[in-house]
N, C-alpha and C. Protein backbone atom coordinates (compact mmCIF):
# COMPACT_ATOMS: atom_id res chain seq x y z
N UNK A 1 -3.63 8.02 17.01
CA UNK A 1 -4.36 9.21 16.64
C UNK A 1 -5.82 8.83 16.43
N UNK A 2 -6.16 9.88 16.70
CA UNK A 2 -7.85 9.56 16.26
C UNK A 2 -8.94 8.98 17.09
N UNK A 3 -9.52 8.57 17.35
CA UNK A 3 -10.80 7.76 18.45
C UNK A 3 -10.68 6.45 18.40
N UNK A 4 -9.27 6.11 18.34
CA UNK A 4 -9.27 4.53 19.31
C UNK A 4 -8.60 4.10 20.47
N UNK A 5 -9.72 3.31 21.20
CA UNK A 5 -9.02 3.47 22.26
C UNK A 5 -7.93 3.49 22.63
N UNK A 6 -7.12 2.42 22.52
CA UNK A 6 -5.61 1.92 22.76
C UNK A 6 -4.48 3.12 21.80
N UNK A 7 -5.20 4.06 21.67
CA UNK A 7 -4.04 5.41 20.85
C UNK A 7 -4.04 6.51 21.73
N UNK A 8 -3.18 7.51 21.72
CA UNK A 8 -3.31 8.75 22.80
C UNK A 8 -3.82 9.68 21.29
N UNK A 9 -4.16 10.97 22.19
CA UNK A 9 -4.61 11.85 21.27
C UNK A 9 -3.48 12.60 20.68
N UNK A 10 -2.49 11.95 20.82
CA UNK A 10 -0.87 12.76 19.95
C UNK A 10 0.13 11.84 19.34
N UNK A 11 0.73 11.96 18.40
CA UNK A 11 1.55 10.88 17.98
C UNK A 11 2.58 11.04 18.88
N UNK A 12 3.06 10.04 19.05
CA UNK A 12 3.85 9.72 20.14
C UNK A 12 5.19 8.70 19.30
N UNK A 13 5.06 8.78 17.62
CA UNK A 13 5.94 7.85 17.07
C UNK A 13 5.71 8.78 15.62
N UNK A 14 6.97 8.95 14.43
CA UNK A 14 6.59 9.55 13.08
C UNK A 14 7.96 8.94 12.18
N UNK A 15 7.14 8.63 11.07
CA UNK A 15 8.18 7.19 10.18
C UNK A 15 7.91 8.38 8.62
N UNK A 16 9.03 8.95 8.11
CA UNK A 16 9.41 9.49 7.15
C UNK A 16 8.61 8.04 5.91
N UNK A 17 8.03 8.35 5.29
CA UNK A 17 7.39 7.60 4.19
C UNK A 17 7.43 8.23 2.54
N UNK A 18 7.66 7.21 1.93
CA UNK A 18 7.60 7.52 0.11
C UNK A 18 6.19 6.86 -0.40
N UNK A 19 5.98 7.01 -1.04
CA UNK A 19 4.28 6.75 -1.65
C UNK A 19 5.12 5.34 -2.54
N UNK A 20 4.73 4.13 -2.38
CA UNK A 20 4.96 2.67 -2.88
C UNK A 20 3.77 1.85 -4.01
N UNK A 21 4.26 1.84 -4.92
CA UNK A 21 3.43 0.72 -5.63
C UNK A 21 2.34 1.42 -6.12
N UNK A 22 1.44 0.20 -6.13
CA UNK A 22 0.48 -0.13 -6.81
C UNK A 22 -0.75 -1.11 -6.45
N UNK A 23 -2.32 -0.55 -6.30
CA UNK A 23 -3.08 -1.80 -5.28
C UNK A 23 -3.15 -2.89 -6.27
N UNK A 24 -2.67 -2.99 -7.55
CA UNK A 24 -3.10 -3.97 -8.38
C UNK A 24 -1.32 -4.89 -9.02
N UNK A 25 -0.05 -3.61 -8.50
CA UNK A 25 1.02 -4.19 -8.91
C UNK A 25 2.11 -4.57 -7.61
N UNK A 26 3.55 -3.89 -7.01
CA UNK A 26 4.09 -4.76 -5.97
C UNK A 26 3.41 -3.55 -5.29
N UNK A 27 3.62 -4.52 -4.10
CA UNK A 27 2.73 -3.96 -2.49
C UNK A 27 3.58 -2.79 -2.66
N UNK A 28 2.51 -1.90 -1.49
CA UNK A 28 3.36 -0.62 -0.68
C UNK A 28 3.66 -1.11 0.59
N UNK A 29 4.14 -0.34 1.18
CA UNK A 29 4.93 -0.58 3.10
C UNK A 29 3.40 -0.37 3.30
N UNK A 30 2.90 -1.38 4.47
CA UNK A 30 1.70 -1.08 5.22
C UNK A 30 1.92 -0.53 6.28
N UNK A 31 1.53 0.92 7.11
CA UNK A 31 1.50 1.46 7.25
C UNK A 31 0.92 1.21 9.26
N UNK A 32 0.43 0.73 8.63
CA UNK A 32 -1.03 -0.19 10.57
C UNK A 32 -1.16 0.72 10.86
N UNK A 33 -2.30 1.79 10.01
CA UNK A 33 -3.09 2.99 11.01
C UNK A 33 -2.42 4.12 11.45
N UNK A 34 -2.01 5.05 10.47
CA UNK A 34 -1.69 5.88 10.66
C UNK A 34 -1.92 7.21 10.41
N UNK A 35 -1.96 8.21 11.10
CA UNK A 35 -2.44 9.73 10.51
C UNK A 35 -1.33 10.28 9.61
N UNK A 36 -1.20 11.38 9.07
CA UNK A 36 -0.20 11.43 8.12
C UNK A 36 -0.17 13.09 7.89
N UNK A 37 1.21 13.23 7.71
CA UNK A 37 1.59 15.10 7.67
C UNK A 37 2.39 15.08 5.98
N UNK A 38 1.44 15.93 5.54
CA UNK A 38 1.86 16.13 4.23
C UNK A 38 2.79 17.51 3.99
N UNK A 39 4.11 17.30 3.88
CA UNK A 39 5.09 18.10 3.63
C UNK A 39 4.77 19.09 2.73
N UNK A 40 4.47 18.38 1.73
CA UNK A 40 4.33 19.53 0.32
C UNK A 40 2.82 18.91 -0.56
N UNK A 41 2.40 19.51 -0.40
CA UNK A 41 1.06 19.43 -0.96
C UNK A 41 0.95 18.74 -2.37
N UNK A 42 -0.14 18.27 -2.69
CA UNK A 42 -0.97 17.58 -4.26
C UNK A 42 -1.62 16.88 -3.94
N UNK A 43 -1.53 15.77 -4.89
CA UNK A 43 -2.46 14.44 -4.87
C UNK A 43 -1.73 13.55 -4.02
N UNK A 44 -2.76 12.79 -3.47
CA UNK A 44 -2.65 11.35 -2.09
C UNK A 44 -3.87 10.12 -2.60
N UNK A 45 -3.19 9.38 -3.40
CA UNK A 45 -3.69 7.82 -3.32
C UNK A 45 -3.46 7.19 -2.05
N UNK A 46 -4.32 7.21 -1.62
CA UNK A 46 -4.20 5.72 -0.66
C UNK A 46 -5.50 5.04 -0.14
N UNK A 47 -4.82 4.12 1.07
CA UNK A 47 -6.35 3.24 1.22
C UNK A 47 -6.56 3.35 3.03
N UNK A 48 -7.59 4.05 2.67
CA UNK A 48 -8.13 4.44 4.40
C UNK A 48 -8.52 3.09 4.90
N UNK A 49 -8.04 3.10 6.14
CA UNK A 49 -8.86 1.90 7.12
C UNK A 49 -10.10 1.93 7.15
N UNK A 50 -11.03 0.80 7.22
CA UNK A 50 -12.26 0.50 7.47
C UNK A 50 -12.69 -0.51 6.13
N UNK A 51 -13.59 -0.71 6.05
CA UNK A 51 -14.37 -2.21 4.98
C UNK A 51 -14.40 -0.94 3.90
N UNK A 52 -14.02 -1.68 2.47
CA UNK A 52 -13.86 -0.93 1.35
C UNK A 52 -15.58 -0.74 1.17
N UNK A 53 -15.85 0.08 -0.12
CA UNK A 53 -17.11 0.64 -0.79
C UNK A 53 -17.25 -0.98 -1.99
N UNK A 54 -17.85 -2.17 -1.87
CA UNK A 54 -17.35 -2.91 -2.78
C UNK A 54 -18.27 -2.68 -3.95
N UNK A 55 -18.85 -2.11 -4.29
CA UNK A 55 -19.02 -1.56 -5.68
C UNK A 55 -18.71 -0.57 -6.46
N UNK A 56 -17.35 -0.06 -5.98
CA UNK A 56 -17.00 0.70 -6.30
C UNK A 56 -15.77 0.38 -7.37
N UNK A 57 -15.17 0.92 -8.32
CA UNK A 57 -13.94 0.62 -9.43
C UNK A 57 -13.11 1.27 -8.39
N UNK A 58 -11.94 0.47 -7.79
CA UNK A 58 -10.73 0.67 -7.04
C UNK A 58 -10.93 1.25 -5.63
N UNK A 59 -12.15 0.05 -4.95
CA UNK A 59 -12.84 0.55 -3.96
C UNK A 59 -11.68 0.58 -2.87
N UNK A 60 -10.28 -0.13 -2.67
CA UNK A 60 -9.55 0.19 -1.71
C UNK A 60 -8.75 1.41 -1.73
N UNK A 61 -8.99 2.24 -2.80
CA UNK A 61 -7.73 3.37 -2.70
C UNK A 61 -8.93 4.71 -2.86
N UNK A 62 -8.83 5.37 -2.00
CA UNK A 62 -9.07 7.24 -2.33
C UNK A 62 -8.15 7.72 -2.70
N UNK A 63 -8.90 8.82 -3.67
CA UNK A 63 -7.52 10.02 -4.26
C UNK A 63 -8.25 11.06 -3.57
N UNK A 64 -7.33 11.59 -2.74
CA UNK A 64 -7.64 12.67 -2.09
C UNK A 64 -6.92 14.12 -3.15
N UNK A 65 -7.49 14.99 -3.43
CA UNK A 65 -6.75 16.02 -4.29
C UNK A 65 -6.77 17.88 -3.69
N UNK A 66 -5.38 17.96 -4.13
CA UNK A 66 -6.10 19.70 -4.18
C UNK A 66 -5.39 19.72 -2.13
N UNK A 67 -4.77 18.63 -1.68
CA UNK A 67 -3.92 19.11 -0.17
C UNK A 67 -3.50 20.01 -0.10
N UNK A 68 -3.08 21.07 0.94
CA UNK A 68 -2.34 21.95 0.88
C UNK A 68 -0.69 21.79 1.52
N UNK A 69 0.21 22.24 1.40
CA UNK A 69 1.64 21.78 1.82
C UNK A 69 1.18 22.39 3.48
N UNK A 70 2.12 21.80 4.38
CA UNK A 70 2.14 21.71 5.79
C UNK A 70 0.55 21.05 6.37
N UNK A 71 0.25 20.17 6.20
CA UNK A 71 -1.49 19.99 6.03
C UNK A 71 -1.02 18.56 7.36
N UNK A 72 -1.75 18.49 8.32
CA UNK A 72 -1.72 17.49 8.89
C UNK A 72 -3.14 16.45 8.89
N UNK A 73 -2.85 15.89 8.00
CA UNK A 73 -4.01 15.14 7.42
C UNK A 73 -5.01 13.95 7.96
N UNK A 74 -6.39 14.27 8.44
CA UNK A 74 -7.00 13.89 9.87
C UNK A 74 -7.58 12.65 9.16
N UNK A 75 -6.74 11.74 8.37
CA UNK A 75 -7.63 10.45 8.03
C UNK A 75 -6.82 9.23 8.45
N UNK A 76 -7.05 8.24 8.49
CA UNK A 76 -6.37 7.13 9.24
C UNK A 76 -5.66 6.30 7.79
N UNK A 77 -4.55 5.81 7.41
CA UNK A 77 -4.19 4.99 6.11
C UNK A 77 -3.81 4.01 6.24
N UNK A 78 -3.98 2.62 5.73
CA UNK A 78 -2.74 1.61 5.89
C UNK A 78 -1.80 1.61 4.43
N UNK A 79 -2.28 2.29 3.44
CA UNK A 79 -1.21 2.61 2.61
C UNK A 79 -1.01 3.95 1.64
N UNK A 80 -0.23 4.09 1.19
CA UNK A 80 -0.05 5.59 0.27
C UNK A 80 0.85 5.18 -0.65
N UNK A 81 -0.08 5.21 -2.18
CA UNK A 81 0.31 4.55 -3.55
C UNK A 81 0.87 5.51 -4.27
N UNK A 82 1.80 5.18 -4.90
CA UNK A 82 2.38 5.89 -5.71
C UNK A 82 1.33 6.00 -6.86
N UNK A 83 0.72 5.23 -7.53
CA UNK A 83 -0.58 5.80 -8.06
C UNK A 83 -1.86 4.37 -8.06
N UNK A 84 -3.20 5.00 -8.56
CA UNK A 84 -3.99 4.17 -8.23
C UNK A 84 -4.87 2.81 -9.09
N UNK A 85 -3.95 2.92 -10.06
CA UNK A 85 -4.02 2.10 -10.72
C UNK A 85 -5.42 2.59 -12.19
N UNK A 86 -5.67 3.69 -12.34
CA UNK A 86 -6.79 4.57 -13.32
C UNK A 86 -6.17 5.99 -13.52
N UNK A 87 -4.75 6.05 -13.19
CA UNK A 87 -4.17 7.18 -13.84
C UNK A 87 -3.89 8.34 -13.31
N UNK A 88 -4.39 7.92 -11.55
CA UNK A 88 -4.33 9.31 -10.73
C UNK A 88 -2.74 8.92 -10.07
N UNK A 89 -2.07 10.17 -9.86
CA UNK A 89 -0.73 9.81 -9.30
C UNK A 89 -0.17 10.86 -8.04
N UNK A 90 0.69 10.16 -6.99
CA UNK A 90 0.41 10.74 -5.90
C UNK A 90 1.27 11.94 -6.15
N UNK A 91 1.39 13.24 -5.65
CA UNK A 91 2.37 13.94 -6.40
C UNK A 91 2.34 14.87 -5.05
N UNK A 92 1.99 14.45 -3.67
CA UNK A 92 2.50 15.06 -2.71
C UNK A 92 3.64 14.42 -1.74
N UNK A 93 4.87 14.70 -1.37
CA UNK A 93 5.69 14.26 -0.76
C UNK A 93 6.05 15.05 0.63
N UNK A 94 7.48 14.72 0.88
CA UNK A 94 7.67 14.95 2.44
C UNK A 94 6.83 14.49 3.41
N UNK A 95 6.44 13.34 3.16
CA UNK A 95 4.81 12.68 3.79
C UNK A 95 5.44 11.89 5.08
N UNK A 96 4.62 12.09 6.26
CA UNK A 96 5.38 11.63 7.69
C UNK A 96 3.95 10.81 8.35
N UNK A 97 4.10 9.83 8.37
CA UNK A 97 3.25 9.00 8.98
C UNK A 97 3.57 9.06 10.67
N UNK A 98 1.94 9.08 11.07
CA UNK A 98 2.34 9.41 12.95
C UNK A 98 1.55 8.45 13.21
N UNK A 99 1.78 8.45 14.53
CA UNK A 99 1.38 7.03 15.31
C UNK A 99 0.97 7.49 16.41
């Protein structure tokens, strides 16, 4: 998905996913670049691909907030935390990682 080369412009692969861990406690499932369909809407911790913000407090994880349910969500992840380690917690499920 998305503007790289070696991807088509459609998922062509989709892995049923649970929101895992913690970036500071046990790992989550890494994910290797994936777009993501949010079943039922809320909050989404996770950590978008690309070089973190390094001055930032918990520069590998965004909380994305406020999703809507059926939302096919146009950002790339290698993980989705069950929360982010400052108290935000993921509280959207039915989450389908595409490829």
């Amino acid at each position: 998905m998305g503007q790289y080369g070696d991807q088509p412009d459609f998922g062509t692969r989709a892995l049923t996913i649970d929101p895992e861990g913690s970036p500071s406690g046990s790992p989550g499932k890494k994910l290797n670049s994936a777009a993501l369909y949010i079943g039922t809407g809320g909050t989404l911790c996770a950590t978008v691909v690309g070089p973190p913000d390094v001055g930032a407090a918990n520069a590998n994880v965004t909380v994305f907030k406020n999703i809507p349910n059926g939302t096919f969500f146009p950002v790339i992840v290698d993980y989705v935390w069950l929360d982010n380690d400052d108290g935000q917690t993921t509280t959207c499920s039915d989450i389908i990682a595409l490829y």
